[in-house]
PDB file of N, CA and C in Angstrom:
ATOM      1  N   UNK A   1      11.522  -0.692 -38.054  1.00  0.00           N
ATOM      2  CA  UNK A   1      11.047  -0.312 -36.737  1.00  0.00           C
ATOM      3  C   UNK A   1      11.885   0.838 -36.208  1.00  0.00           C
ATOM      4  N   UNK A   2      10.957   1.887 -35.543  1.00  0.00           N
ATOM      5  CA  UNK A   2      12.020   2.967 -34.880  1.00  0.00           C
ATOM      6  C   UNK A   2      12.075   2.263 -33.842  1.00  0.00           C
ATOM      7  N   UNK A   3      13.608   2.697 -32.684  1.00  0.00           N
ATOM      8  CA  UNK A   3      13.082   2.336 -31.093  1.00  0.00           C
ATOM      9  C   UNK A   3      13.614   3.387 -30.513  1.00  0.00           C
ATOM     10  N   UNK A   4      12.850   3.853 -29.442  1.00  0.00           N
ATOM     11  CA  UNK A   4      12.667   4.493 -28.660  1.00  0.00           C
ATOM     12  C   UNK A   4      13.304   4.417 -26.790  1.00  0.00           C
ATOM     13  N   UNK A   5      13.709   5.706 -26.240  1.00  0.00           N
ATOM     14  CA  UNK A   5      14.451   5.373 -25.156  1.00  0.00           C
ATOM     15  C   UNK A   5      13.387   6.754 -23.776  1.00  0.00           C
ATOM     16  N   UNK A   6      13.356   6.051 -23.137  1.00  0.00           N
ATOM     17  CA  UNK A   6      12.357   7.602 -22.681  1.00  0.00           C
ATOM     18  C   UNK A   6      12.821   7.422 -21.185  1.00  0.00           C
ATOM     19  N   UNK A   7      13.267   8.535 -20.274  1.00  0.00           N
ATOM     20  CA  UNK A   7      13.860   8.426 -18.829  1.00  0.00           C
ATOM     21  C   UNK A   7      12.761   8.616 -17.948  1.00  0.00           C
ATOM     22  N   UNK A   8      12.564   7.789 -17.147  1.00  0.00           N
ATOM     23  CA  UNK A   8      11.165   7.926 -16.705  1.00  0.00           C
ATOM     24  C   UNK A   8      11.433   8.948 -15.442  1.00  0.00           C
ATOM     25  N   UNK A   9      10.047   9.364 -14.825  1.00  0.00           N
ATOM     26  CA  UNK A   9      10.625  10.249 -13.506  1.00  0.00           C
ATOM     27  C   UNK A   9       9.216   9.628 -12.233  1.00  0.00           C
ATOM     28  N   UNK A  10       9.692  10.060 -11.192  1.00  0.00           N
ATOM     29  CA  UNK A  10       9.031   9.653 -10.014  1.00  0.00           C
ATOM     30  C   UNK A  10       8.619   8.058  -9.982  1.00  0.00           C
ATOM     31  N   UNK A  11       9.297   6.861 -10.745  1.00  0.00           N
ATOM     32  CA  UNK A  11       8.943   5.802 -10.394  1.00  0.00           C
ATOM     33  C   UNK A  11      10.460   5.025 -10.101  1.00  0.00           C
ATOM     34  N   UNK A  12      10.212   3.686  -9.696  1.00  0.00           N
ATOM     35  CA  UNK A  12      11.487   2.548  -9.278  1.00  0.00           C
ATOM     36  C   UNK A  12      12.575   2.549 -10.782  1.00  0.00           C
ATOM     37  N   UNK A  13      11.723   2.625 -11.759  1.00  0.00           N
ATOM     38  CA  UNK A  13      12.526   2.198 -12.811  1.00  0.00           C
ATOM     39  C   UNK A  13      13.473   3.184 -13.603  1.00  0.00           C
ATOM     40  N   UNK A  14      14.532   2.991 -14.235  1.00  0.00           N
ATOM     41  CA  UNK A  14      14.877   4.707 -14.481  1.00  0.00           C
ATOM     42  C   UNK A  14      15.273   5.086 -16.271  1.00  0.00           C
ATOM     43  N   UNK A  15      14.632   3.894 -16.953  1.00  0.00           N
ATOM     44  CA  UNK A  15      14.245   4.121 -18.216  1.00  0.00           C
ATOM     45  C   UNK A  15      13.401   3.188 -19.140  1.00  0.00           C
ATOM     46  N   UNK A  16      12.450   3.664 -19.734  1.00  0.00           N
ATOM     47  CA  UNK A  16      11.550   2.462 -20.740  1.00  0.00           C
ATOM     48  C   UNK A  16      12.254   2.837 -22.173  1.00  0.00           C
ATOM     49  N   UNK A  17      12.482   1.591 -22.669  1.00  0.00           N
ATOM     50  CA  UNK A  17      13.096   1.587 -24.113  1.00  0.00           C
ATOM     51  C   UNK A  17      12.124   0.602 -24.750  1.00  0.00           C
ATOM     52  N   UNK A  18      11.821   0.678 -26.130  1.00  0.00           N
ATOM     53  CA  UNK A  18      11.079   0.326 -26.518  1.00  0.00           C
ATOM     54  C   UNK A  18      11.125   0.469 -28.452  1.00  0.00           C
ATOM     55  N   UNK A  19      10.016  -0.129 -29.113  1.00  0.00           N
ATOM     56  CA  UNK A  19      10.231  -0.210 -30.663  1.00  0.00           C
ATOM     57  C   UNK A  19       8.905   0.229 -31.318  1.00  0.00           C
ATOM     58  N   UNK A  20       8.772   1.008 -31.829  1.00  0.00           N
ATOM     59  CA  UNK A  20       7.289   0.953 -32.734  1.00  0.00           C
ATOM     60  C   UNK A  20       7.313   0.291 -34.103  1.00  0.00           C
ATOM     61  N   UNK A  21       6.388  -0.174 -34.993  1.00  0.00           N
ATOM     62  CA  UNK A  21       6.741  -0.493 -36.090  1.00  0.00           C
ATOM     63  C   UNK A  21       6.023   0.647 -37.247  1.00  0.00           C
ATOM     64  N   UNK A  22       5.820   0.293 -38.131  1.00  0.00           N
ATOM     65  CA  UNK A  22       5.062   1.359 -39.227  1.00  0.00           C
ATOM     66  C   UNK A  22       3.851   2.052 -38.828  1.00  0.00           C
ATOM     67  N   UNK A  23       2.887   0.668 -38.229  1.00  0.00           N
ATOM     68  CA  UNK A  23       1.559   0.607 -38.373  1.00  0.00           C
ATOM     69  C   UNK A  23       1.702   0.992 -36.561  1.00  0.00           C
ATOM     70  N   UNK A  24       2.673   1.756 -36.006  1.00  0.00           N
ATOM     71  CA  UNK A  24       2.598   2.183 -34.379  1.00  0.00           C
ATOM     72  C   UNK A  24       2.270   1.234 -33.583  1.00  0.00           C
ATOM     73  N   UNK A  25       2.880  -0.070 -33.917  1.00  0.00           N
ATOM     74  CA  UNK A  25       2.561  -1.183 -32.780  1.00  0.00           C
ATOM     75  C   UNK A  25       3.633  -1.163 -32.145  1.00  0.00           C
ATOM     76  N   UNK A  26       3.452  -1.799 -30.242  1.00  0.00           N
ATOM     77  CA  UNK A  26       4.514  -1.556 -30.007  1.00  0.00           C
ATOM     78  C   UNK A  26       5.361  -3.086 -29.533  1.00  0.00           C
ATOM     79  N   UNK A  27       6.644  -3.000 -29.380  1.00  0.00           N
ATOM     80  CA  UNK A  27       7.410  -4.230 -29.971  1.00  0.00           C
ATOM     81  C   UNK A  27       8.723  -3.813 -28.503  1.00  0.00           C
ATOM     82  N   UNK A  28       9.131  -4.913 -27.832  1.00  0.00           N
ATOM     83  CA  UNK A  28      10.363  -5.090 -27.026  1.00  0.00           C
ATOM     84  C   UNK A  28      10.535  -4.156 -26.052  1.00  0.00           C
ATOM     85  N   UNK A  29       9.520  -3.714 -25.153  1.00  0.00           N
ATOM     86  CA  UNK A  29       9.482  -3.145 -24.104  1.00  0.00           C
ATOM     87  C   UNK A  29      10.458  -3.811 -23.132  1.00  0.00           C
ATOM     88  N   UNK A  30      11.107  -2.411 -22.610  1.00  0.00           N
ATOM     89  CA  UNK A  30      12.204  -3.302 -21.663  1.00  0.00           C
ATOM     90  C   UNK A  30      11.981  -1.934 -20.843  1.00  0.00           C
ATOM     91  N   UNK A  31      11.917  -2.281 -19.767  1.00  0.00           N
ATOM     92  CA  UNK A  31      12.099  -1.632 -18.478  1.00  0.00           C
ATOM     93  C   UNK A  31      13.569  -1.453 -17.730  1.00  0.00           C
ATOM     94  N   UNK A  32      14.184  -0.609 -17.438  1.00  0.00           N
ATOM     95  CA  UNK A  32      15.545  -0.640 -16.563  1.00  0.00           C
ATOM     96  C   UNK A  32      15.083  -0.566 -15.292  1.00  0.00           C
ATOM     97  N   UNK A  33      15.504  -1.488 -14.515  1.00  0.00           N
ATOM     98  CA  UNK A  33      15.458  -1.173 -12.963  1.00  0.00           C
ATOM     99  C   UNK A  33      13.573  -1.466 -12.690  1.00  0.00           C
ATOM    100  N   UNK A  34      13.314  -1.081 -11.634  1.00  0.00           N
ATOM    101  CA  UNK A  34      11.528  -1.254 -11.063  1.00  0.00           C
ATOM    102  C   UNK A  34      11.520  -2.992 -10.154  1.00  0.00           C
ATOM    103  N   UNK A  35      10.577  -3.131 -10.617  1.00  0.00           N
ATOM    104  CA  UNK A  35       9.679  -4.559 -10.407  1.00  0.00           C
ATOM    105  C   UNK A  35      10.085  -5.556 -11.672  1.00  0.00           C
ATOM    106  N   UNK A  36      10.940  -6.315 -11.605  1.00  0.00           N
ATOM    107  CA  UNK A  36      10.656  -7.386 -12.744  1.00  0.00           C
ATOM    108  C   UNK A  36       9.440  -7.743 -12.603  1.00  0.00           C
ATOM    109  N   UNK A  37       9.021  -8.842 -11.576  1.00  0.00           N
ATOM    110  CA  UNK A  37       8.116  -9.213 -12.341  1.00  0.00           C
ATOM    111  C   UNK A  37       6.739  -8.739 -12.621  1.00  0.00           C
ATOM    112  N   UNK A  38       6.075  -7.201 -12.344  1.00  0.00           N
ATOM    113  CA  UNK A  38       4.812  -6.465 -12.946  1.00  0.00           C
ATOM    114  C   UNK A  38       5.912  -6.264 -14.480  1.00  0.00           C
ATOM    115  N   UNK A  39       6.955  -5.871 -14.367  1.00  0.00           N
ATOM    116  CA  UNK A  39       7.193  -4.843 -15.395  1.00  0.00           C
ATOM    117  C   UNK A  39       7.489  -5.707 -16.768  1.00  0.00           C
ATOM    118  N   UNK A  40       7.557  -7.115 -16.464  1.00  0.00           N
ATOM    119  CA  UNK A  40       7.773  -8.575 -17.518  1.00  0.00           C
ATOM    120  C   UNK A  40       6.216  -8.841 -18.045  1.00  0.00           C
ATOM    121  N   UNK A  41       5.406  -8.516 -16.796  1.00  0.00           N
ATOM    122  CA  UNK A  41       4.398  -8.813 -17.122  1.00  0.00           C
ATOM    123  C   UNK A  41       3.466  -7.839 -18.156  1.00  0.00           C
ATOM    124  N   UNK A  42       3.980  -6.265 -18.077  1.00  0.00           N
ATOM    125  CA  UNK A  42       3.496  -5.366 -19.106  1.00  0.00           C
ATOM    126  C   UNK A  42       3.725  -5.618 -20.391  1.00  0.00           C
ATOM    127  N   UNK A  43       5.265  -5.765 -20.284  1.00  0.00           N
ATOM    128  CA  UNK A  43       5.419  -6.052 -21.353  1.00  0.00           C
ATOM    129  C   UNK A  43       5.287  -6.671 -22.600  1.00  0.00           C
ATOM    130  N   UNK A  44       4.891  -8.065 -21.791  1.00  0.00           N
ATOM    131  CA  UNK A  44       4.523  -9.268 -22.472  1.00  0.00           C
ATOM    132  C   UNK A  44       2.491  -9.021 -22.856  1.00  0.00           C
ATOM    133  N   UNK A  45       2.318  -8.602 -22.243  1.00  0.00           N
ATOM    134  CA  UNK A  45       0.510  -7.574 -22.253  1.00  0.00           C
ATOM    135  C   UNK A  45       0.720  -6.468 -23.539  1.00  0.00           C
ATOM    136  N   UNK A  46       1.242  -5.850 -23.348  1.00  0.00           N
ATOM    137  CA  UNK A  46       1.346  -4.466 -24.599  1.00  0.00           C
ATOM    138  C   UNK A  46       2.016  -4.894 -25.853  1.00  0.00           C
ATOM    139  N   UNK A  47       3.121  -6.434 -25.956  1.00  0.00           N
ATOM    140  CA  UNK A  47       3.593  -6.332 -27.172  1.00  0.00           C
ATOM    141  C   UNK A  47       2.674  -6.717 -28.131  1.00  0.00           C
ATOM    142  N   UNK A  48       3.178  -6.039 -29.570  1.00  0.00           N
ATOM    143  CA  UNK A  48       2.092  -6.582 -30.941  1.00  0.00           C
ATOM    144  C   UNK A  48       0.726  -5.617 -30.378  1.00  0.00           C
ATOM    145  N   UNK A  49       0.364  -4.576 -29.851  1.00  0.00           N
ATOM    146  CA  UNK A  49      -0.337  -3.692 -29.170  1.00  0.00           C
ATOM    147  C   UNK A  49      -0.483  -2.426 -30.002  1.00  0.00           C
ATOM    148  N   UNK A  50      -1.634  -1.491 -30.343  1.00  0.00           N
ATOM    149  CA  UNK A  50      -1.532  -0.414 -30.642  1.00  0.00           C
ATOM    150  C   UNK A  50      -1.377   0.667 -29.779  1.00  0.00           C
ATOM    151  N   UNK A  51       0.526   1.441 -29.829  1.00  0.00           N
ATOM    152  CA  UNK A  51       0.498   2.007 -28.958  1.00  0.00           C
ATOM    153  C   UNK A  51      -0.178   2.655 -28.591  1.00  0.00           C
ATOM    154  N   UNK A  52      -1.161   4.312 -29.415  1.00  0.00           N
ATOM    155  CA  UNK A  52      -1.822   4.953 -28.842  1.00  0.00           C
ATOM    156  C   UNK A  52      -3.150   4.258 -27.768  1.00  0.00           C
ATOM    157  N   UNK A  53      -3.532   2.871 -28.471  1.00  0.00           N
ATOM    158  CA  UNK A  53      -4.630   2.310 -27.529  1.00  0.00           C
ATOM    159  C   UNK A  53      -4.103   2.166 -25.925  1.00  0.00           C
ATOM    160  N   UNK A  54      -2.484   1.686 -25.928  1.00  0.00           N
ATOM    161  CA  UNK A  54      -1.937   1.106 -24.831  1.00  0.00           C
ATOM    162  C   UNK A  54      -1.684   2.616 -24.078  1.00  0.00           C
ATOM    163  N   UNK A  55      -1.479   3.790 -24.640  1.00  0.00           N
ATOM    164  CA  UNK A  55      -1.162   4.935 -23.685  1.00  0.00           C
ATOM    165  C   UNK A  55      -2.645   5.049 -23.089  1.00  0.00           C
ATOM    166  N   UNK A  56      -3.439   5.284 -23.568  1.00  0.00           N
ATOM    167  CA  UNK A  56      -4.874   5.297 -23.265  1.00  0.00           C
ATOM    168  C   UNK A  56      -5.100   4.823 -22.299  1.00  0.00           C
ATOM    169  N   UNK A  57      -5.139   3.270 -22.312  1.00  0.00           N
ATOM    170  CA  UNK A  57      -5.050   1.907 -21.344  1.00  0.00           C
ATOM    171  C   UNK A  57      -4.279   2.337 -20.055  1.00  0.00           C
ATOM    172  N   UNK A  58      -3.437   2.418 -19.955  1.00  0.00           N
ATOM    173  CA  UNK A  58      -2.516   2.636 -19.053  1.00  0.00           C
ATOM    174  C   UNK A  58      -2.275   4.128 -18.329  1.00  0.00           C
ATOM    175  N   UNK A  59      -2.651   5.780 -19.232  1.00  0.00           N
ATOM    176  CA  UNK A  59      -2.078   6.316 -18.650  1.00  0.00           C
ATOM    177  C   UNK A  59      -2.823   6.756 -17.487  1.00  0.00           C
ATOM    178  N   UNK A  60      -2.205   7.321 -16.441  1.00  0.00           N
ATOM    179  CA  UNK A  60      -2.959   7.655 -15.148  1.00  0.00           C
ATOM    180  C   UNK A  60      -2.713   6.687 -14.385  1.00  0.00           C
ATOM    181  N   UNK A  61      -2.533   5.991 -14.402  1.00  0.00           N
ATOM    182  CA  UNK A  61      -2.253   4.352 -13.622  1.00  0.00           C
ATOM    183  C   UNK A  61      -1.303   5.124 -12.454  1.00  0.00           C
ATOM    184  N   UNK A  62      -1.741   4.849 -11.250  1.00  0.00           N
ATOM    185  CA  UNK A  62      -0.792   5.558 -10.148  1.00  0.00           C
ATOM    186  C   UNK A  62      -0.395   4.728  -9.332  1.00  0.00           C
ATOM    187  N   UNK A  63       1.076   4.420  -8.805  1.00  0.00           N
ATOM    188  CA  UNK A  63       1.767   3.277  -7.586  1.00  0.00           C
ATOM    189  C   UNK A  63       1.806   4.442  -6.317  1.00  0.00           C
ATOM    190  N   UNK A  64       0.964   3.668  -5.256  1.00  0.00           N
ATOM    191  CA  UNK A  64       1.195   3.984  -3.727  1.00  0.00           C
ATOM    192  C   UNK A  64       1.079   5.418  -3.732  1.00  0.00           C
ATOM    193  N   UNK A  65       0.522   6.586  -4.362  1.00  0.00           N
ATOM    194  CA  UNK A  65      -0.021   7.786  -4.275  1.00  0.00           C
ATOM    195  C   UNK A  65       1.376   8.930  -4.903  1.00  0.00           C
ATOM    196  N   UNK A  66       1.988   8.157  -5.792  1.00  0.00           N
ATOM    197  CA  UNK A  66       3.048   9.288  -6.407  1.00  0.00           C
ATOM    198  C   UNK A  66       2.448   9.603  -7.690  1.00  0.00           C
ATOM    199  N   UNK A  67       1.630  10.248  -7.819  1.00  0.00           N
ATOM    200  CA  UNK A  67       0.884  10.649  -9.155  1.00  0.00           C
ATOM    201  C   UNK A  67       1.466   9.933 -10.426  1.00  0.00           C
ATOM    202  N   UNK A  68       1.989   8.612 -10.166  1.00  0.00           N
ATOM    203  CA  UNK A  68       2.383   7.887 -11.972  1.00  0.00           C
ATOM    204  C   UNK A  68       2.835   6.599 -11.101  1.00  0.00           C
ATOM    205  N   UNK A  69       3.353   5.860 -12.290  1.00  0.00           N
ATOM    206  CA  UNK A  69       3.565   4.379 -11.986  1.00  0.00           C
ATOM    207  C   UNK A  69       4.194   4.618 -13.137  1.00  0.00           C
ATOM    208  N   UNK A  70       5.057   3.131 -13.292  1.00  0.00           N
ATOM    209  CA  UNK A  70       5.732   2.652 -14.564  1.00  0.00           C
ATOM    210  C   UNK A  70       4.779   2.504 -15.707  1.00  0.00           C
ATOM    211  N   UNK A  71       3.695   1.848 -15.176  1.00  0.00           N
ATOM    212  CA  UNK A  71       2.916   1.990 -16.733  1.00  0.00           C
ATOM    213  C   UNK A  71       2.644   3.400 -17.147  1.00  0.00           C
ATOM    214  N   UNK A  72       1.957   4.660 -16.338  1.00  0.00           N
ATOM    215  CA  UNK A  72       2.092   5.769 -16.790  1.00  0.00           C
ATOM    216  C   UNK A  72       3.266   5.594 -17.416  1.00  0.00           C
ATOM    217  N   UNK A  73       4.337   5.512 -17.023  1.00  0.00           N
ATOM    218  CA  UNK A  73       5.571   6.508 -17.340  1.00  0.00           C
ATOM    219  C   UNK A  73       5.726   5.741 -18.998  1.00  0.00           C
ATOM    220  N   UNK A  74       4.964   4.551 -19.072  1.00  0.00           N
ATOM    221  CA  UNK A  74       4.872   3.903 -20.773  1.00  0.00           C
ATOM    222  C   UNK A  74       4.101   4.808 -21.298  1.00  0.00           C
ATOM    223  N   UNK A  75       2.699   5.040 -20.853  1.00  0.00           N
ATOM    224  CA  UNK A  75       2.009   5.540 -21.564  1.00  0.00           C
ATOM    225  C   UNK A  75       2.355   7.079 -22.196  1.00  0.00           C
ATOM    226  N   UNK A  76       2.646   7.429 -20.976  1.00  0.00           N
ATOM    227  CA  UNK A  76       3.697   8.728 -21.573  1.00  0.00           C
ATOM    228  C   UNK A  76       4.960   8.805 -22.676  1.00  0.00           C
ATOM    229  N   UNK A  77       5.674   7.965 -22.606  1.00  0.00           N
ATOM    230  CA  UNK A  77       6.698   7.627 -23.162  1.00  0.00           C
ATOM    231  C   UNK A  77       6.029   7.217 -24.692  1.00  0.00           C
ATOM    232  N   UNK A  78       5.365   6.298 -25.014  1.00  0.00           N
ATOM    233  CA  UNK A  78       4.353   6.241 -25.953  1.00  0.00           C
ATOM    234  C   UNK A  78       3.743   7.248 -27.015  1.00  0.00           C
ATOM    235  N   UNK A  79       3.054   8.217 -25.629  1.00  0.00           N
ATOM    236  CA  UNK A  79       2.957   9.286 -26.439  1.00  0.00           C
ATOM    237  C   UNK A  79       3.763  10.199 -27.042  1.00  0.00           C
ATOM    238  N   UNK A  80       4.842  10.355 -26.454  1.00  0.00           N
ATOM    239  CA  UNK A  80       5.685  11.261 -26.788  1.00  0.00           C
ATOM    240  C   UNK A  80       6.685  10.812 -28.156  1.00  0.00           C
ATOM    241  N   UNK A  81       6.433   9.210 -28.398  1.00  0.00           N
ATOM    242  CA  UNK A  81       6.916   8.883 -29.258  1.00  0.00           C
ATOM    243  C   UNK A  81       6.005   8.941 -30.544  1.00  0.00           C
ATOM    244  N   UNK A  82       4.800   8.762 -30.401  1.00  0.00           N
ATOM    245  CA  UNK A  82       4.072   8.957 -31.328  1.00  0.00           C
ATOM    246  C   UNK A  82       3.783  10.446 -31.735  1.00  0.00           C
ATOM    247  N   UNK A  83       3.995  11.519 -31.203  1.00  0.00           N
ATOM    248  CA  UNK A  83       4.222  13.078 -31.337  1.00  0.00           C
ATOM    249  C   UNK A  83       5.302  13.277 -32.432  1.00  0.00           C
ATOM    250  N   UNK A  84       6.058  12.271 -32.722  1.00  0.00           N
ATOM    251  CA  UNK A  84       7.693  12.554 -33.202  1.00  0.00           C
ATOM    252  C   UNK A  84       7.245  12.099 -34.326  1.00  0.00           C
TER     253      UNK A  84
END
């Protein structure tokens, strides 16, 4: 498994770390800082998940009108890992 560390911007939380495996599933999403409990609850939703499906799923997702949310900032993070 690779894992992955991505600094998020404009949300509560101030980094998503995370694991892909071969087949780009994604594995041990951990959130720093935010909402425990939405951000326990993503996690436990997206693991064993195909990331590109889950950036899809998620990106655009906006909190209280700041153009992103934590799940954006996955879905982004996601992608940018799957670019690599």
């Amino acid at each position: 498994m690779a894992s992955f560390s991505f600094t998020t911007q404009g949300v509560c939380s101030q980094e998503i770390r995370f694991e892909l495996d071969a087949q780009n599933r994604v594995h041990h999403v951990n959130f720093v800082g935010g909402c425990p409990g939405n951000l326990t609850a993503i996690s436990k939703l997206v693991e064993g998940a195909n990331a590109q499906e889950v950036a899809a799923l998620l990106k655009g997702n906006d909190c209280a009108g700041k153009g992103t949310s934590c799940a954006d900032q996955l879905a982004r993070a996601l992608e940018q890992a799957l670019a690599k």
